[in-house]
N, C-alpha and C. Protein backbone atom coordinates (compact mmCIF):
# COMPACT_ATOMS: atom_id res chain seq x y z
N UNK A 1 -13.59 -31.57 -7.93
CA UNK A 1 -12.61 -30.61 -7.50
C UNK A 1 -13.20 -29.22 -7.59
N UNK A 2 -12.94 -28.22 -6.52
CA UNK A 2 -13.28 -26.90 -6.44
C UNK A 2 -12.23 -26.13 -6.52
N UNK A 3 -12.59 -24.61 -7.26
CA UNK A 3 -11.49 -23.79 -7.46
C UNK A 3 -12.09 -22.76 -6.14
N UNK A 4 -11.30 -22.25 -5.65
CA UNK A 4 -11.46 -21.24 -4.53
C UNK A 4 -10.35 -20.08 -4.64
N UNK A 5 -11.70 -19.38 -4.75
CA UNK A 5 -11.01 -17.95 -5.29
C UNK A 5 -11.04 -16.90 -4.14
N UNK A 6 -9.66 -15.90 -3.61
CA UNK A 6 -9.75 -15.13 -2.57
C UNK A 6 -10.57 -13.88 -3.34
N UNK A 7 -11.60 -13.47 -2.06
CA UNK A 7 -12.43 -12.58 -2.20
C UNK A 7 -12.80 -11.72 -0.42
N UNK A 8 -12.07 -11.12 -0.29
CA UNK A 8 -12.21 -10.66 1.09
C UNK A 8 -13.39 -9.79 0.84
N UNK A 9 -14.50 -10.37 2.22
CA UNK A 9 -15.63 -9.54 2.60
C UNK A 9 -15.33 -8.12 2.58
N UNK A 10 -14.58 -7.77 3.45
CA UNK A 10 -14.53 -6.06 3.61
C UNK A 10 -12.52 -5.73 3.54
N UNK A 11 -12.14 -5.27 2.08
CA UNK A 11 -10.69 -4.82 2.13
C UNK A 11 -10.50 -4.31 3.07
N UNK A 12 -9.48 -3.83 3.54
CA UNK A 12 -9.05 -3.20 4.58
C UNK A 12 -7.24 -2.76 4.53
N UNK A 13 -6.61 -1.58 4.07
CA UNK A 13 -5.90 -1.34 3.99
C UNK A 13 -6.15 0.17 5.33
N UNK A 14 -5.12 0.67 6.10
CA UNK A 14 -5.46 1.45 6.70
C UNK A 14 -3.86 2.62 7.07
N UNK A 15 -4.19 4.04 7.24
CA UNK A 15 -2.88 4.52 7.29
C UNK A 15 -2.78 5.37 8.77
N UNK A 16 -1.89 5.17 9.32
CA UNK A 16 -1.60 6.01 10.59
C UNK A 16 -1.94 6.87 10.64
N UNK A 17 -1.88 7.90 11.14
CA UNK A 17 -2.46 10.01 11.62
C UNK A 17 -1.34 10.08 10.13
N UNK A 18 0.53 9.84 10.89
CA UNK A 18 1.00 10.63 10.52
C UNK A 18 1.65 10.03 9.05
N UNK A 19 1.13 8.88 8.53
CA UNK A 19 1.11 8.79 7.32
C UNK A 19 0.60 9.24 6.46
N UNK A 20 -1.09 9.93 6.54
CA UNK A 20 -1.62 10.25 6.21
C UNK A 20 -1.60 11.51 6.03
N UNK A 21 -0.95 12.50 6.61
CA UNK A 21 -0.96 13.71 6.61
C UNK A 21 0.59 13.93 5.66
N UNK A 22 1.87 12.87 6.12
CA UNK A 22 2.47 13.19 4.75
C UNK A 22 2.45 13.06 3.34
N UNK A 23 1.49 11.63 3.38
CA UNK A 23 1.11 11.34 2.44
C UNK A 23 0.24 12.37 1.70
N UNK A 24 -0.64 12.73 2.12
CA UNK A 24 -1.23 14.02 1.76
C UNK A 24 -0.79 15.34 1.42
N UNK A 25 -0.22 15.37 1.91
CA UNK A 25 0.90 16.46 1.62
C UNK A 25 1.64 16.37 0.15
N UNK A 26 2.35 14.98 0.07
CA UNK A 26 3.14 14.74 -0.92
C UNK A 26 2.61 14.78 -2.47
N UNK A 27 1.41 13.92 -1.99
CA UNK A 27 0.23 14.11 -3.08
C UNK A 27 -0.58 15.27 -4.19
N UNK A 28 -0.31 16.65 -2.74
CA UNK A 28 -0.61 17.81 -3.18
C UNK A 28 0.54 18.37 -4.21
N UNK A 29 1.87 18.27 -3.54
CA UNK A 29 2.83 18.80 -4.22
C UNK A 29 3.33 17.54 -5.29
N UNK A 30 2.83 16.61 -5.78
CA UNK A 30 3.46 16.29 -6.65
C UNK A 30 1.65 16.65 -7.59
N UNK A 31 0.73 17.32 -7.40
CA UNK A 31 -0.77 17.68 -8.06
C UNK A 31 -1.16 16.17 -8.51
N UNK A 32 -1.31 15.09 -7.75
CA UNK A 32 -1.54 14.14 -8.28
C UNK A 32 -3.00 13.97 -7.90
N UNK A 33 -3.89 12.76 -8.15
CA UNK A 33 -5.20 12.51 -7.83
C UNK A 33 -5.38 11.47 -6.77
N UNK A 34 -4.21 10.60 -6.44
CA UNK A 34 -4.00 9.54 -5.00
C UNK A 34 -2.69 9.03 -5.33
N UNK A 35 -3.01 7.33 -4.37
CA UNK A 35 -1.71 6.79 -4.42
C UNK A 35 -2.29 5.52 -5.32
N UNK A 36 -1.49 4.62 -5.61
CA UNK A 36 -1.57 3.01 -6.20
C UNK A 36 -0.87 2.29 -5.00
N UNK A 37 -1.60 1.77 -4.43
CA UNK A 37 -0.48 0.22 -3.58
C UNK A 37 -0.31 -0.89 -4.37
N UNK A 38 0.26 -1.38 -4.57
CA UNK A 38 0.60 -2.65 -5.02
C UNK A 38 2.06 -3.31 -4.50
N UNK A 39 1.78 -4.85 -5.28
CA UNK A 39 3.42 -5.05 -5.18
C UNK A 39 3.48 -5.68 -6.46
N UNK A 40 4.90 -5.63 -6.51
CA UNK A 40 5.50 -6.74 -7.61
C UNK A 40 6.97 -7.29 -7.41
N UNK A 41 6.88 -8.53 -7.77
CA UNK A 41 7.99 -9.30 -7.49
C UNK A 41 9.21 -8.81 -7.80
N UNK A 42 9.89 -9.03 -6.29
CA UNK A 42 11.51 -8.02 -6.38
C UNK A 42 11.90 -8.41 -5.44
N UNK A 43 13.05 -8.10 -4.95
CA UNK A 43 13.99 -7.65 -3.67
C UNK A 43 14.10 -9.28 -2.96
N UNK A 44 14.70 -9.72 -1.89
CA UNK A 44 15.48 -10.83 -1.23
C UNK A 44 13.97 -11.67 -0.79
N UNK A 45 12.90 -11.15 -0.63
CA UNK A 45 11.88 -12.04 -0.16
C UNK A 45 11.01 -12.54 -0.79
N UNK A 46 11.10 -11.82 -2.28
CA UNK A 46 9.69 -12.27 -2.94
C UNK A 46 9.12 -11.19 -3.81
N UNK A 47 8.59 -10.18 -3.03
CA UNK A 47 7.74 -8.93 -3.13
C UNK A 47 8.41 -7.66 -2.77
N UNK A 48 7.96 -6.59 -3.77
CA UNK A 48 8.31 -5.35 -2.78
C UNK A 48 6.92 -4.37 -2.73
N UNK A 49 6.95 -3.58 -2.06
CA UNK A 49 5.55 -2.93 -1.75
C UNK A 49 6.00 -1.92 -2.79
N UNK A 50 5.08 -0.97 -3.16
CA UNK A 50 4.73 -0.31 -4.36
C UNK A 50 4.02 1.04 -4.10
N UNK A 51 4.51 2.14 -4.19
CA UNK A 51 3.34 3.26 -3.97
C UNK A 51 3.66 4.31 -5.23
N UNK A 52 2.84 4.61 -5.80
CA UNK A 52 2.94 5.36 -7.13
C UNK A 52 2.00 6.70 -6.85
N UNK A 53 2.16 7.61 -7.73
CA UNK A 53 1.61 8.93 -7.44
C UNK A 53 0.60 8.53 -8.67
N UNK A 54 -0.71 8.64 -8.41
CA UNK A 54 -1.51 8.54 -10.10
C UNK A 54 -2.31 9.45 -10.76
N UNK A 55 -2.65 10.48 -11.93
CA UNK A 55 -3.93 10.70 -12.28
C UNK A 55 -5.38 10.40 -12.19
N UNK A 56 -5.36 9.19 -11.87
CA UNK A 56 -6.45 8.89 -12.18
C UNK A 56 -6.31 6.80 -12.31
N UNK A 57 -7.36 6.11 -11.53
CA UNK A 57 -6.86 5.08 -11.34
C UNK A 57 -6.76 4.25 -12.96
N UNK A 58 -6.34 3.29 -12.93
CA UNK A 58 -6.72 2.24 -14.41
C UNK A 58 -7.39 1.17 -13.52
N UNK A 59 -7.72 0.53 -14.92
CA UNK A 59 -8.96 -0.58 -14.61
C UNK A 59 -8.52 -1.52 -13.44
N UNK A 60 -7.29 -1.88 -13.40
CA UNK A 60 -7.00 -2.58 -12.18
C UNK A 60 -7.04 -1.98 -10.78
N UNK A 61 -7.19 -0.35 -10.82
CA UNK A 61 -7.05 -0.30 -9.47
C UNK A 61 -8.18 0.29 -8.67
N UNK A 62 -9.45 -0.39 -9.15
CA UNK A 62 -11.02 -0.38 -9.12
C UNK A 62 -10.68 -0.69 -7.38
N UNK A 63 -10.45 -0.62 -6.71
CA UNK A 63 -11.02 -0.85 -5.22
C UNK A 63 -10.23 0.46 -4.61
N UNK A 64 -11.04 1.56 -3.92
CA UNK A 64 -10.93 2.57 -3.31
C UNK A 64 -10.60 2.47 -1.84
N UNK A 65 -9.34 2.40 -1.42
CA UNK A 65 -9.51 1.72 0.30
C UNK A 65 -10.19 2.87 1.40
N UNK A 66 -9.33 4.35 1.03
CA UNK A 66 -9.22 5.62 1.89
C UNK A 66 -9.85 6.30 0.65
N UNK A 67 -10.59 7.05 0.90
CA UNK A 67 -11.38 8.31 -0.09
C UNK A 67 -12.12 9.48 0.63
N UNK A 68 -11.28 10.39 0.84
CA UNK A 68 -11.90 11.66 1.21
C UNK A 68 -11.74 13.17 0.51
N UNK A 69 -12.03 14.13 0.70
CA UNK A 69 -11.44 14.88 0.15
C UNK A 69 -10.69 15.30 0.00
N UNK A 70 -9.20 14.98 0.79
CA UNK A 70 -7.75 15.36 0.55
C UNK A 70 -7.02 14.00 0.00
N UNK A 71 -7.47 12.86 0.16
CA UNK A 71 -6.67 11.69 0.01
C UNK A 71 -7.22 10.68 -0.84
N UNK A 72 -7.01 9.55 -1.76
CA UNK A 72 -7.37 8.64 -2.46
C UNK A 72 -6.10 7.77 -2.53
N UNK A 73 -6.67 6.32 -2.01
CA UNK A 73 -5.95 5.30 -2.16
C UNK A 73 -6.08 3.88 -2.74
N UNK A 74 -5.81 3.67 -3.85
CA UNK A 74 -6.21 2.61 -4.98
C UNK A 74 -5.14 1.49 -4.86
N UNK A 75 -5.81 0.06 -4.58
CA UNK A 75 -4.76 -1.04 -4.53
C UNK A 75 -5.56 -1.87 -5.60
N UNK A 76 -4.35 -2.70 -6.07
CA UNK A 76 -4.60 -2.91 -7.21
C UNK A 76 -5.15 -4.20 -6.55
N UNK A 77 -6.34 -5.22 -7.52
CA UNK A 77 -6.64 -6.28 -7.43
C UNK A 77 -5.62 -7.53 -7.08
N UNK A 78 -4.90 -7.80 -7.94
CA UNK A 78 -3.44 -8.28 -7.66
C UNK A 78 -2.74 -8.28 -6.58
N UNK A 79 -2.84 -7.02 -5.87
CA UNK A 79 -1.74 -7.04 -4.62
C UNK A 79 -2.60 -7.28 -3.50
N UNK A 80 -4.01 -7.27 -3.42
CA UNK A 80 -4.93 -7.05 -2.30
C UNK A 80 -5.04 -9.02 -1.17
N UNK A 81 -4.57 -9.47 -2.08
CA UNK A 81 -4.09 -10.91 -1.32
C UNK A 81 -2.96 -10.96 -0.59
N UNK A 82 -2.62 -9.93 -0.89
CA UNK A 82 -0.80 -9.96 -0.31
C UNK A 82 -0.80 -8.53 0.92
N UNK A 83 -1.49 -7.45 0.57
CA UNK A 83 -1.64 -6.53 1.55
C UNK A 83 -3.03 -6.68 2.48
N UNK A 84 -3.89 -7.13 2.39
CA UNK A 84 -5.02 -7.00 3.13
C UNK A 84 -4.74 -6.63 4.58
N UNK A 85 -5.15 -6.12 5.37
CA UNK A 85 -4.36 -5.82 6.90
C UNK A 85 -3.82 -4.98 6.70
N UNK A 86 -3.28 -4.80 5.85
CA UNK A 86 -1.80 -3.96 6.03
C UNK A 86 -1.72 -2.73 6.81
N UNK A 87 -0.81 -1.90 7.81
CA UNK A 87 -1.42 -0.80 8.25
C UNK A 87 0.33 -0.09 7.31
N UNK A 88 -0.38 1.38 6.92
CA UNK A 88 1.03 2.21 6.43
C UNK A 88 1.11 3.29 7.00
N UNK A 89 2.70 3.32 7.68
CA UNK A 89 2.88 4.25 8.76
C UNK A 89 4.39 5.01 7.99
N UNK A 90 4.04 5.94 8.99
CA UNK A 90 5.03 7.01 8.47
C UNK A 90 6.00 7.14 9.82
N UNK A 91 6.89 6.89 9.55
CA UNK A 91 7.90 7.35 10.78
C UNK A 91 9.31 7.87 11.07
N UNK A 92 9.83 8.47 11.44
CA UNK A 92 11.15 9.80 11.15
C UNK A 92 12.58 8.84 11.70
N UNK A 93 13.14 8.59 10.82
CA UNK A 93 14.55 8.16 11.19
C UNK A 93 15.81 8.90 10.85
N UNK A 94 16.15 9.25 12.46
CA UNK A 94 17.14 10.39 11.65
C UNK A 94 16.60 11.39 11.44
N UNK A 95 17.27 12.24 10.36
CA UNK A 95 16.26 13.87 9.34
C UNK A 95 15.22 13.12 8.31
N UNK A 96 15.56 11.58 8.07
CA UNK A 96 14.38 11.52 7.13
C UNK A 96 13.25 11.12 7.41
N UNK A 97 11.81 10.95 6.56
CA UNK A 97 10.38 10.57 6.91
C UNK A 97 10.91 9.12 6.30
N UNK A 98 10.29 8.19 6.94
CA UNK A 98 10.39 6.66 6.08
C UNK A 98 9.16 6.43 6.30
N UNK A 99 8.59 5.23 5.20
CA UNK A 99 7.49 4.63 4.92
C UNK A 99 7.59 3.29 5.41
N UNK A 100 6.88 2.83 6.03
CA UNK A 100 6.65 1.36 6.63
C UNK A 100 5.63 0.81 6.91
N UNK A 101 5.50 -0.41 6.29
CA UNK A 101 4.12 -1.52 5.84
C UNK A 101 4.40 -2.61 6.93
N UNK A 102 3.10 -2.57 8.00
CA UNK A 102 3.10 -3.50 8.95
C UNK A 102 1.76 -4.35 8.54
N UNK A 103 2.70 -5.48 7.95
CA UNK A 103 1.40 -6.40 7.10
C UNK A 103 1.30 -7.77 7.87
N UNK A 104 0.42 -7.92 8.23
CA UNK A 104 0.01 -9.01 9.09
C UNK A 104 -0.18 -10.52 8.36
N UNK A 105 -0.04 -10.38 6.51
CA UNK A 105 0.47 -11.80 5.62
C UNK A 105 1.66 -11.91 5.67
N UNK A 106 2.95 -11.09 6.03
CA UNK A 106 4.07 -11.08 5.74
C UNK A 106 4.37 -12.54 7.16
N UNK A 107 5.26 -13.46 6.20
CA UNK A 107 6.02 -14.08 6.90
C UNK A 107 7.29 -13.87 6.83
N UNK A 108 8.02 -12.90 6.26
CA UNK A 108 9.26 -12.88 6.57
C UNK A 108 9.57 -11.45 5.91
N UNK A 109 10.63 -10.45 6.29
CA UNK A 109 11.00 -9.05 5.92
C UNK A 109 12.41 -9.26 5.60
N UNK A 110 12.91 -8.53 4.41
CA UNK A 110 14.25 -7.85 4.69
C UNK A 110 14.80 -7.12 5.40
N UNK A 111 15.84 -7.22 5.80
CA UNK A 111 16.35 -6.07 6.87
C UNK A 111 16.17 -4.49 6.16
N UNK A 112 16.08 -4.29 5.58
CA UNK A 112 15.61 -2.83 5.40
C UNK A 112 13.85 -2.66 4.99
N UNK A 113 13.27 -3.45 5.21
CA UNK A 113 11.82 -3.73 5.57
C UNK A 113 11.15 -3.27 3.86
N UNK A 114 12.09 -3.13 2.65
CA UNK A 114 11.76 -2.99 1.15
C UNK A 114 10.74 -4.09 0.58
N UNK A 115 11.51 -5.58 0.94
CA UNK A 115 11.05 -7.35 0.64
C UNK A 115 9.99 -7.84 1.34
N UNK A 116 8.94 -8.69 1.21
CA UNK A 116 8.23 -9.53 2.49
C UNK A 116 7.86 -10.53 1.61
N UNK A 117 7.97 -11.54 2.02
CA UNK A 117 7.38 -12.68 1.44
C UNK A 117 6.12 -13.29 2.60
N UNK A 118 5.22 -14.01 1.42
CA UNK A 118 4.53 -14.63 2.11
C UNK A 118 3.60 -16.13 2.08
């Protein structure tokens, strides 16, 4: 018997123009050092997606997806089976900015697109 362990060749998390520029933005004004992606188990499907403002990453969130000089984006080991693909977009509903994860593992969403199971 073999154990087979996921290890993706090249991560790949990726963010729109205009995610990126609020995201960046937000980052500045909250003086943080990036974001954390992750998930953890919640909401009607399973999972909920996760974005945290951080200092500075911890040991789990050793994989750097986006790194430039305005932006840093750290997903944690843990969630990188569940987001790989993922693209994060920013888009205006209404007066507000919303955040939305178009993840290509997701087999199924909540109607307010919070949940995805997969």
């Amino acid at each position: 018997m073999t154990v087979m362990t996921f290890k993706p060749s090249k991560p790949r998390v990726t963010l729109s123009d205009s995610a990126r520029i609020y995201l960046s933005k937000e980052i500045r004004n909250k003086q943080a050092a990036g974001l954390c992606f992750s998930v953890k188990k919640s909401g009607c499907n399973g999972f909920k997606y996760m974005l945290d403002f951080i200092d500075k990453p911890s040991s789990e969130d050793d994989l750097v997806v986006i790194n430039d000089q305005q932006f840093k984006l750290y997903v944690t080991q843990e969630a990188l089976p569940y987001v790989n693909g993922t693209e994060i977009d920013c888009v205006t509903e209404g007066l507000n900015k919303v955040i939305k994860f178009i993840n290509p593992n997701s087999s199924a969403e909540c109607g307010c697109g919070e949940s995805f199971s997969v």
